[in-house]
N, C-alpha and C. Protein backbone atom coordinates (compact mmCIF):
# COMPACT_ATOMS: atom_id res chain seq x y z
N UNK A 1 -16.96 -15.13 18.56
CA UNK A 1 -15.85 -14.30 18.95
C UNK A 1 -16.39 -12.95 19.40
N UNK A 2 -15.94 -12.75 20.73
CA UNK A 2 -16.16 -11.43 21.11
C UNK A 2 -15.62 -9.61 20.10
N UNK A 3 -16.34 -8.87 20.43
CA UNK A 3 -15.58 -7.57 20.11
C UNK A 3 -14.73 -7.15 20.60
N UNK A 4 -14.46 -7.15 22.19
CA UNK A 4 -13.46 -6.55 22.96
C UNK A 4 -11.93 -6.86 22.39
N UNK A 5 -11.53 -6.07 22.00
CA UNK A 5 -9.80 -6.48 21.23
C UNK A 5 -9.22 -7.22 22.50
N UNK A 6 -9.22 -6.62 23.69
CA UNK A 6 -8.39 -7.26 25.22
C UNK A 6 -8.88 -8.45 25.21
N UNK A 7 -9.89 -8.93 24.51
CA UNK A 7 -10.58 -10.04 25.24
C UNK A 7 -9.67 -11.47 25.40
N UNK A 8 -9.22 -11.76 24.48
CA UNK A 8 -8.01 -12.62 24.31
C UNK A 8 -6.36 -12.09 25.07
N UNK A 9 -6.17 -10.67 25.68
CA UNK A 9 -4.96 -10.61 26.08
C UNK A 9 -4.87 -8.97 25.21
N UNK A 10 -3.70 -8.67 26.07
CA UNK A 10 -3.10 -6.90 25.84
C UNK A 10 -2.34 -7.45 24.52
N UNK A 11 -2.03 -6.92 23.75
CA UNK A 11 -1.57 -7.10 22.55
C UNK A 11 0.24 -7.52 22.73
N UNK A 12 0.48 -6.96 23.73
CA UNK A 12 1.51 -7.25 23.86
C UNK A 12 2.47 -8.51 24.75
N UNK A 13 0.63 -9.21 24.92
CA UNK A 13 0.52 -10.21 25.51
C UNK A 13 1.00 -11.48 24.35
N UNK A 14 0.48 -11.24 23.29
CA UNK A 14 0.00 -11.87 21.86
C UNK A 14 1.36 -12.05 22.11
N UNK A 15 2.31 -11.59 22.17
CA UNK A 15 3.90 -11.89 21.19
C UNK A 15 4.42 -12.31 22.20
N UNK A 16 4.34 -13.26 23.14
CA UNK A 16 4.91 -13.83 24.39
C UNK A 16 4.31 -15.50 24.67
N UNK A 17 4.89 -16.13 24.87
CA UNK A 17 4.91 -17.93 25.53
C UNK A 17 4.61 -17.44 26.69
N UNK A 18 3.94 -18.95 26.92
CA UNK A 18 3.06 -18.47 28.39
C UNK A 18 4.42 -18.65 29.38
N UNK A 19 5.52 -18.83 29.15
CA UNK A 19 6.75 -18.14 29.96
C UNK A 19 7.08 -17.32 29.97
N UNK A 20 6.54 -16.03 29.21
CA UNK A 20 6.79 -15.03 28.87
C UNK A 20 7.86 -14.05 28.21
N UNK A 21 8.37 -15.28 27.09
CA UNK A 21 9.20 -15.15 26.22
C UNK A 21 8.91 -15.21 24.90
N UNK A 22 9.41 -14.83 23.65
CA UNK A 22 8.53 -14.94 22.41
C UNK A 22 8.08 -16.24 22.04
N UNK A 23 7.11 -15.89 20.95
CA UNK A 23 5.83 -17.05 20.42
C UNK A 23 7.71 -18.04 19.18
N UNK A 24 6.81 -19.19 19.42
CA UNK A 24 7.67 -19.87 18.38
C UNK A 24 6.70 -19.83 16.73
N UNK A 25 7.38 -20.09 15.91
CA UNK A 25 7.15 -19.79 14.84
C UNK A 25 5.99 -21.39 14.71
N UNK A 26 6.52 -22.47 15.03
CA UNK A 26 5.62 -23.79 14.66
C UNK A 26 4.63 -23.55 15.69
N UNK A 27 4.54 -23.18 17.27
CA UNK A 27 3.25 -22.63 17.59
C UNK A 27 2.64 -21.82 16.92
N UNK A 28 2.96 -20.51 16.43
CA UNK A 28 1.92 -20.00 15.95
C UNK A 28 1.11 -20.65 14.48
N UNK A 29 1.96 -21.23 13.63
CA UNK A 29 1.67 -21.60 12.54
C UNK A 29 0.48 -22.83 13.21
N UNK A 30 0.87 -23.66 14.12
CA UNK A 30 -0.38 -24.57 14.57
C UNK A 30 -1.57 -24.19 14.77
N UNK A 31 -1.63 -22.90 15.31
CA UNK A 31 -2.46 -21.91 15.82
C UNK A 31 -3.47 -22.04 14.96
N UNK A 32 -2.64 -20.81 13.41
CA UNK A 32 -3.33 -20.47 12.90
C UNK A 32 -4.26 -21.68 11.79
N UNK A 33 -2.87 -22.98 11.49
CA UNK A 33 -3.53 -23.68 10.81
C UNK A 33 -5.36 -24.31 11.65
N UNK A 34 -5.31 -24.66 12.37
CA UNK A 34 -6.45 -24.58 13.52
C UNK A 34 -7.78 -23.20 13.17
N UNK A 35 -7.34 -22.17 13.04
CA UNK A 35 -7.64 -21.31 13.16
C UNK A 35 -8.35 -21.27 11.66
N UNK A 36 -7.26 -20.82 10.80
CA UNK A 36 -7.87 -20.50 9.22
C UNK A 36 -9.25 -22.08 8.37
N UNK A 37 -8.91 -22.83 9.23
CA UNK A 37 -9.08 -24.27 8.96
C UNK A 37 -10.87 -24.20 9.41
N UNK A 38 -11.12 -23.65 10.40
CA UNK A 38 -12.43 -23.40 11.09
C UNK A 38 -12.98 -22.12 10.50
N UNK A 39 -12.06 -21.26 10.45
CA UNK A 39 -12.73 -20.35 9.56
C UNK A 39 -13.29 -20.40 8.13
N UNK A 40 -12.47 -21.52 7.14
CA UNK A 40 -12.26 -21.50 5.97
C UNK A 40 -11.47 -20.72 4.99
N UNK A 41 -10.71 -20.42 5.85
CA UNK A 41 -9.75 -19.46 4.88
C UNK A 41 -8.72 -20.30 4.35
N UNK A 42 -8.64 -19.69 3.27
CA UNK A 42 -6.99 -20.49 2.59
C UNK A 42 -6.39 -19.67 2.18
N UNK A 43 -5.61 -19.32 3.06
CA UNK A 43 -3.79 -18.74 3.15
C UNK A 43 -3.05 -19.00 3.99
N UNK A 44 -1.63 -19.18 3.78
CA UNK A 44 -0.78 -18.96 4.48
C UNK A 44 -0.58 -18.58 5.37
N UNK A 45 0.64 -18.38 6.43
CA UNK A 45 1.09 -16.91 7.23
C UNK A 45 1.96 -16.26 6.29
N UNK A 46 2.55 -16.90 5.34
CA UNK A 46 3.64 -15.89 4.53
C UNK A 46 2.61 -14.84 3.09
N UNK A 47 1.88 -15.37 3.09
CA UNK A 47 0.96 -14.82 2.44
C UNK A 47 0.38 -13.88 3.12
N UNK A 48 -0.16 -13.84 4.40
CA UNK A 48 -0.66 -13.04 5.61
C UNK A 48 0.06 -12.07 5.28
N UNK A 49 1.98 -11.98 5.68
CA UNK A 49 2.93 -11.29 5.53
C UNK A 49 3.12 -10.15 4.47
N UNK A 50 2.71 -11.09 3.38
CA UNK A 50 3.24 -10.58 2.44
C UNK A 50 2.15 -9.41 1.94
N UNK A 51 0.90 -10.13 2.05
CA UNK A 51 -0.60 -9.22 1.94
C UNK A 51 -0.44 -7.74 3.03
N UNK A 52 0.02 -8.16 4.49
CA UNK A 52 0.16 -6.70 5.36
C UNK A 52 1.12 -5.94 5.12
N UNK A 53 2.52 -6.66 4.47
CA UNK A 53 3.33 -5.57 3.81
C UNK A 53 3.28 -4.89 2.62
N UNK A 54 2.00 -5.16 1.94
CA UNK A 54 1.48 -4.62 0.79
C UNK A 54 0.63 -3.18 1.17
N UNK A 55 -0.14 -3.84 1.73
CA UNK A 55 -1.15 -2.88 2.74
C UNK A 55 -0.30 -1.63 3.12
N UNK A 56 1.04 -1.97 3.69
CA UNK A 56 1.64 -0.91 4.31
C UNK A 56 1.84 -0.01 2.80
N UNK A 57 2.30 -0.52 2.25
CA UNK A 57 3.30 0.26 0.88
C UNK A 57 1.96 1.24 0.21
N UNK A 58 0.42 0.40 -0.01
CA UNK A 58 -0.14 1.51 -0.19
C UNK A 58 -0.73 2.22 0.57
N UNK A 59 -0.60 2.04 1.76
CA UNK A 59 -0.89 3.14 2.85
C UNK A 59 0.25 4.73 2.95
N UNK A 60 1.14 4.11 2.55
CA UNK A 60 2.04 5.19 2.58
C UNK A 60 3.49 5.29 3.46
N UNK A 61 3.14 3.69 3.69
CA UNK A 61 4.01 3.43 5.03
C UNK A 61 5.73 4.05 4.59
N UNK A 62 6.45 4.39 4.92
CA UNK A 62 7.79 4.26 4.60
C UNK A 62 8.81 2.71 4.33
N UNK A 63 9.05 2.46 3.45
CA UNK A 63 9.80 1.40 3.12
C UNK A 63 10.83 0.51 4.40
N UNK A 64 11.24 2.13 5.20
CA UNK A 64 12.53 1.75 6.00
C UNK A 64 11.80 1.32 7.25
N UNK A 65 10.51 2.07 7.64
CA UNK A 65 9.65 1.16 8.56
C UNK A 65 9.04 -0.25 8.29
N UNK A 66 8.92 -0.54 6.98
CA UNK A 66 8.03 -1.91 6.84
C UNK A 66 9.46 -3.00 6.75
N UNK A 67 10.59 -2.43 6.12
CA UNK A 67 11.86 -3.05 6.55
C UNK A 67 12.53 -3.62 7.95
N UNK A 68 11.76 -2.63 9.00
CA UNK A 68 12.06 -3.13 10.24
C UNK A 68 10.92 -3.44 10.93
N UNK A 69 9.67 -3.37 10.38
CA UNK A 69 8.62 -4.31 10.90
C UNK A 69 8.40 -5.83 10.41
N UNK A 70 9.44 -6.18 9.11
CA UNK A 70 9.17 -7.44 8.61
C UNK A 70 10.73 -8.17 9.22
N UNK A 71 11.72 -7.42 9.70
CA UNK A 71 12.66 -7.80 10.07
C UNK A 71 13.24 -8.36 8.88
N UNK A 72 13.74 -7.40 7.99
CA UNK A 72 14.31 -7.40 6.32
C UNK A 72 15.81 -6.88 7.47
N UNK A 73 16.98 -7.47 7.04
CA UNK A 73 18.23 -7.04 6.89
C UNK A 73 18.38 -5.48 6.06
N UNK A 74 18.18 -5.85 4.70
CA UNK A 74 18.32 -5.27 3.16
C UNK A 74 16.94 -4.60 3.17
N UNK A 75 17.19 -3.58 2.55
CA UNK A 75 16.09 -2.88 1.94
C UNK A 75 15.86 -3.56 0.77
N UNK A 76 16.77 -3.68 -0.25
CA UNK A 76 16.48 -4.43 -1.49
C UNK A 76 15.38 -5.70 -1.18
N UNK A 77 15.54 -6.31 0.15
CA UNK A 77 14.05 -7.42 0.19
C UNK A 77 12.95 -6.73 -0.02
N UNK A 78 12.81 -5.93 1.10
CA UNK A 78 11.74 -5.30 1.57
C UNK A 78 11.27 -4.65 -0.08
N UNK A 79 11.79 -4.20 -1.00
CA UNK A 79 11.79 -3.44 -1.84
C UNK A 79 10.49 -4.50 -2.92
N UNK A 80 10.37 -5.56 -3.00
CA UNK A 80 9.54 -6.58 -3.64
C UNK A 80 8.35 -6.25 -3.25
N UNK A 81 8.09 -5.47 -2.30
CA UNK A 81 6.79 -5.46 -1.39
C UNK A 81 5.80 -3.89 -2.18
N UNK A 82 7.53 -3.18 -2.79
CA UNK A 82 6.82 -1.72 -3.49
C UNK A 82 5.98 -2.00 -4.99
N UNK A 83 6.58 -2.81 -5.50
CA UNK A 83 5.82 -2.79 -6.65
C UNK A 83 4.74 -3.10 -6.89
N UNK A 84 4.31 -2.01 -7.67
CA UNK A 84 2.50 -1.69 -7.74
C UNK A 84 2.53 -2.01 -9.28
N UNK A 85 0.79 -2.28 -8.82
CA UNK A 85 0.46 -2.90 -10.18
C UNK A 85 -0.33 -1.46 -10.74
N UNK A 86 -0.27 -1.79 -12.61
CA UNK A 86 -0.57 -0.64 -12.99
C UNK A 86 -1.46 0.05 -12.85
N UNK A 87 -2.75 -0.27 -12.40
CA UNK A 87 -4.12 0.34 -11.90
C UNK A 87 -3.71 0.86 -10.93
N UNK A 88 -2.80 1.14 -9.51
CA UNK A 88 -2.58 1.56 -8.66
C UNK A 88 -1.85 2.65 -9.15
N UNK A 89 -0.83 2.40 -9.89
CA UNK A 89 -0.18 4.11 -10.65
C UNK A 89 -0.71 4.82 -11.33
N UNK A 90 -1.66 3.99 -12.04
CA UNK A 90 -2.16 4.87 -13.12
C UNK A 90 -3.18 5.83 -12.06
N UNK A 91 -3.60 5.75 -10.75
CA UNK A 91 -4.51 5.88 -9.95
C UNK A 91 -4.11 6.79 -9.78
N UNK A 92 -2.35 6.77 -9.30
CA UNK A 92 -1.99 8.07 -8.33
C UNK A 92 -1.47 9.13 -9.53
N UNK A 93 -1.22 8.93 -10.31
CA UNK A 93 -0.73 10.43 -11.56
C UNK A 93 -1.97 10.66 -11.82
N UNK A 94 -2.96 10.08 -11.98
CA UNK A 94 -4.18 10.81 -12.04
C UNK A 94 -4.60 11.80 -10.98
N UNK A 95 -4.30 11.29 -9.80
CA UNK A 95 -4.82 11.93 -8.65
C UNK A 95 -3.48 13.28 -8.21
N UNK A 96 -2.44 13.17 -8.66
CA UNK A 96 -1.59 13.84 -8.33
C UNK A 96 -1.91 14.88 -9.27
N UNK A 97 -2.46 14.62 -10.87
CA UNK A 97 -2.99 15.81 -11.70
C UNK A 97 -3.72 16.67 -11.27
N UNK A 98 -4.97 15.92 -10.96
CA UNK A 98 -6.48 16.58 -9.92
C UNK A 98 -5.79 17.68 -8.75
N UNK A 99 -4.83 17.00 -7.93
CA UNK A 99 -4.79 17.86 -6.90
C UNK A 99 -4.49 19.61 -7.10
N UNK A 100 -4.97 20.52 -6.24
CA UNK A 100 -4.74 22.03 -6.76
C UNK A 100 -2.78 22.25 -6.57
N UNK A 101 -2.79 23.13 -7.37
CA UNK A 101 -1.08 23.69 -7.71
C UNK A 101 -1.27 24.76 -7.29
N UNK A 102 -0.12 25.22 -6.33
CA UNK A 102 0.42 26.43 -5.87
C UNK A 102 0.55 27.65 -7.40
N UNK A 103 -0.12 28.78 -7.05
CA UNK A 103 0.43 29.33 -7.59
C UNK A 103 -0.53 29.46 -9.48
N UNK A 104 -1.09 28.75 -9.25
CA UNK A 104 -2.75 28.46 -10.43
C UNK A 104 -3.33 29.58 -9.90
């Protein structure tokens, strides 16, 4: 596999049938089964999903953006995606202690 990200297509190529209408859900899943299968990976795509909307939550993403990047109706879905495990909190009150205070 090449480096060039274009090399396969403009990204916005990716989310289009070669009619140039969106990807179907059993194509892509063929795809990837093909795909993860040669690689050796074992996951899902909903796992994929669920792993990049994790990613977002500790990146800092906003809830109401990863709500309309997963195409959640409800926030309350999207909301399954916030909960952190306790090494991750215990991470950030630590780090929120450390940081300097106005006014020290």
């Amino acid at each position: 596999m090449g480096t060039d990200p274009t090399e396969y297509g403009q990204p916005e190529e990716d989310e289009k049938n070669g009619r140039g209408g969106p990807l179907r859900y059993q194509s892509v899943h063929e795809h990837w089964v093909r795909y993860s299968a040669a690689a050796g990976v074992d996951a899902t795509l909903h796992q994929l999903r669920h792993t990049h909307a994790t990613e977002l939550v500790k990146a800092g993403v906003s809830l109401a953006t990863i709500r309309k990047r997963l195409g959640h109706r409800n926030l309350q879905t999207t909301l399954r995606y916030a909960e952190q495990s306790d090494a991750v909190a215990d991470a950030e009150v630590r780090a929120w202690r450390r940081r300097p205070r106005q006014g020290r």
